[in-house]
N, C-alpha and C. Protein backbone atom coordinates (compact mmCIF):
# COMPACT_ATOMS: atom_id res chain seq x y z
N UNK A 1 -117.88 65.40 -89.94
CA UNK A 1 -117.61 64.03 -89.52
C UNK A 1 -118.60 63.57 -88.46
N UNK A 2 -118.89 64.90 -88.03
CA UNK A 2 -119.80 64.10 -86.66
C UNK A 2 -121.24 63.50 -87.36
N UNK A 3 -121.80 64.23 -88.51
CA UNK A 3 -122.80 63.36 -89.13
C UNK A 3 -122.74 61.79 -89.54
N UNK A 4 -121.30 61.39 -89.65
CA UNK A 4 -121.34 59.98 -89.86
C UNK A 4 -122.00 58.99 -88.45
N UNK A 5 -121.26 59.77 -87.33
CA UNK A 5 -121.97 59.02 -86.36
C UNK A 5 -123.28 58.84 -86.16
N UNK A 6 -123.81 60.03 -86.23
CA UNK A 6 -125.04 60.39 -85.96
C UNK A 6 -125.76 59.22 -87.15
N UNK A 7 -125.41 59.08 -88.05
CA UNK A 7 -126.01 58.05 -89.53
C UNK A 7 -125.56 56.72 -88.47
N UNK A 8 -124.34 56.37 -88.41
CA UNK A 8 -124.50 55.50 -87.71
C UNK A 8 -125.90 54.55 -86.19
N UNK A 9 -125.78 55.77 -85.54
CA UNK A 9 -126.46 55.55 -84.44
C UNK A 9 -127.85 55.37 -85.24
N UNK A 10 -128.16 56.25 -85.99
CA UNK A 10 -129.44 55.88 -86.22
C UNK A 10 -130.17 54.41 -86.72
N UNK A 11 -128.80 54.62 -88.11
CA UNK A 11 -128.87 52.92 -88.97
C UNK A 11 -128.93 51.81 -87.88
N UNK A 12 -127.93 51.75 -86.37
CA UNK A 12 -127.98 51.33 -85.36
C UNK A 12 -129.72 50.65 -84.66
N UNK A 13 -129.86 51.94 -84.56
CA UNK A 13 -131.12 52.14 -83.69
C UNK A 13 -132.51 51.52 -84.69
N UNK A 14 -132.36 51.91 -86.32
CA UNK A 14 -133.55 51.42 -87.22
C UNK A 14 -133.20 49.74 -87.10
N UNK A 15 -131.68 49.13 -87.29
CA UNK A 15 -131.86 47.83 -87.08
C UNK A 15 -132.14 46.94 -86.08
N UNK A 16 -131.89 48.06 -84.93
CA UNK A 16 -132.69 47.05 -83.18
C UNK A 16 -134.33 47.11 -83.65
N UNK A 17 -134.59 48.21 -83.91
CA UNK A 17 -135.98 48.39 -84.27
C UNK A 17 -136.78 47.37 -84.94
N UNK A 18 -135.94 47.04 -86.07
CA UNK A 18 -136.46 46.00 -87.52
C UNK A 18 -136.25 44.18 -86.89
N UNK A 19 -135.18 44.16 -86.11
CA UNK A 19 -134.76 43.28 -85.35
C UNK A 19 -135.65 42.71 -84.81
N UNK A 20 -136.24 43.69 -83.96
CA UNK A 20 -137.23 43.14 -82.48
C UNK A 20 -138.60 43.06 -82.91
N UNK A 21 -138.87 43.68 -84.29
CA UNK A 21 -140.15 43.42 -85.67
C UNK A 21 -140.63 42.11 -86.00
N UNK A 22 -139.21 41.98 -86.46
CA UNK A 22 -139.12 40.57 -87.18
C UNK A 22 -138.67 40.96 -88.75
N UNK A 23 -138.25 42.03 -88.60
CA UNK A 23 -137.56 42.48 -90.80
C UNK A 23 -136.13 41.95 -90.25
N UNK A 24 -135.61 40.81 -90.07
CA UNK A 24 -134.12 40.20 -89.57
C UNK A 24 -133.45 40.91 -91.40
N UNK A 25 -133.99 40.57 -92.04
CA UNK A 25 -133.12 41.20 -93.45
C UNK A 25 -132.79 42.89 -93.70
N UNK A 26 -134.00 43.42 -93.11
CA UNK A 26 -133.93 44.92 -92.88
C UNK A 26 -132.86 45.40 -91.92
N UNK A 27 -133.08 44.31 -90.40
CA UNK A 27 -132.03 44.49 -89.82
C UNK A 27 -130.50 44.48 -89.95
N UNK A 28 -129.94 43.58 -90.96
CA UNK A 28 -128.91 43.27 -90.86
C UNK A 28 -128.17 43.94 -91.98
N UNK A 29 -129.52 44.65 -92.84
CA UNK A 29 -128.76 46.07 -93.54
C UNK A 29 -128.33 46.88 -93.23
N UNK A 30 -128.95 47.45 -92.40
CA UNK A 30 -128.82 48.24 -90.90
C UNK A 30 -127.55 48.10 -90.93
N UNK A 31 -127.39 47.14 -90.22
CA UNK A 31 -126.23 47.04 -89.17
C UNK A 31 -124.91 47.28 -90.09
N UNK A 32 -124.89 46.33 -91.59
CA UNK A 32 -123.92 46.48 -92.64
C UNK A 32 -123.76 48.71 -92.65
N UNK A 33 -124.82 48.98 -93.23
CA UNK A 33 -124.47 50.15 -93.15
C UNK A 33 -123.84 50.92 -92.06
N UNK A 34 -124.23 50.82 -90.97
CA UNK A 34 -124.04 51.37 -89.82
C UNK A 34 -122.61 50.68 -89.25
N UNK A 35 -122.23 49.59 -89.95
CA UNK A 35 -120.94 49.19 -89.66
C UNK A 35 -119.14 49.86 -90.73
N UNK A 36 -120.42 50.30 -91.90
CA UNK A 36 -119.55 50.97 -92.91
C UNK A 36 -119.41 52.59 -92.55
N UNK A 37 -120.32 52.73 -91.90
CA UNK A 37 -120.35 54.26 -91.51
C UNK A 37 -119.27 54.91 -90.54
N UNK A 38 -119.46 53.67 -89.38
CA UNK A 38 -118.36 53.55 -88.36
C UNK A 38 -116.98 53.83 -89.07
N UNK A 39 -116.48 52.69 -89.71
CA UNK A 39 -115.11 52.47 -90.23
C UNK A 39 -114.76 53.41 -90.93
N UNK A 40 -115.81 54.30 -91.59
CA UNK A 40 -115.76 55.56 -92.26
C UNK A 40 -115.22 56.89 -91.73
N UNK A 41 -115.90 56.85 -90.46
CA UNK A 41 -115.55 58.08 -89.78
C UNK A 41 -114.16 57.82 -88.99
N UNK A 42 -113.92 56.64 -88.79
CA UNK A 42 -112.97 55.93 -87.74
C UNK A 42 -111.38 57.36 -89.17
N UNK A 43 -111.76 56.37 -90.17
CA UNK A 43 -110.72 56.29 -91.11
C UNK A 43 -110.17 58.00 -91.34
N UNK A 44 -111.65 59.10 -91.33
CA UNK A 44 -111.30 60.12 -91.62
C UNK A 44 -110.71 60.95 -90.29
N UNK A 45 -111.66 59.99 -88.75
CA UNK A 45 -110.75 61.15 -87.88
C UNK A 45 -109.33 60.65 -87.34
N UNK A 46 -108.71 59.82 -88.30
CA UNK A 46 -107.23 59.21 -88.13
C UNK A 46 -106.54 60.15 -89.11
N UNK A 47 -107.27 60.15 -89.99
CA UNK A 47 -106.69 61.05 -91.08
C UNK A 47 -106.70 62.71 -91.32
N UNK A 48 -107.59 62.81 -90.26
CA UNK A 48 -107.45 64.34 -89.73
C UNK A 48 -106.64 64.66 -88.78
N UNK A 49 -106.28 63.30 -88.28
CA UNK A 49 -105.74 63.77 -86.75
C UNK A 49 -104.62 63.69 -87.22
N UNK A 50 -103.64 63.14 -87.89
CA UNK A 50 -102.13 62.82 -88.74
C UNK A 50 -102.43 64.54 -89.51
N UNK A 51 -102.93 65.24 -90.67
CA UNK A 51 -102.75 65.54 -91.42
C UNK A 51 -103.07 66.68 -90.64
């Protein structure tokens, strides 16, 4: 689970990157991913922590 974060932070970090470029479309993939990644890990360490 801890790799999701780590995907997160990065996807994070490539879209400040692409952001401050000028790829605003690159960026905001980024962020989609890195926002699905979040909710991802959110979901499994709720579901580890119950089960």
């Amino acid at each position: 689970m801890a790799d999701l974060i780590g995907l997160a932070i990065l996807f994070l970090i490539l879209a400040l990157i692409a952001y401050v470029l000028g790829a605003k479309g690159v960026a905001g993939f980024s962020m989609v991913i890195a926002k699905w990644l979040v909710l991802i890990f959110i979901i499994l360490a709720i579901l580890a922590f119950i089960f």
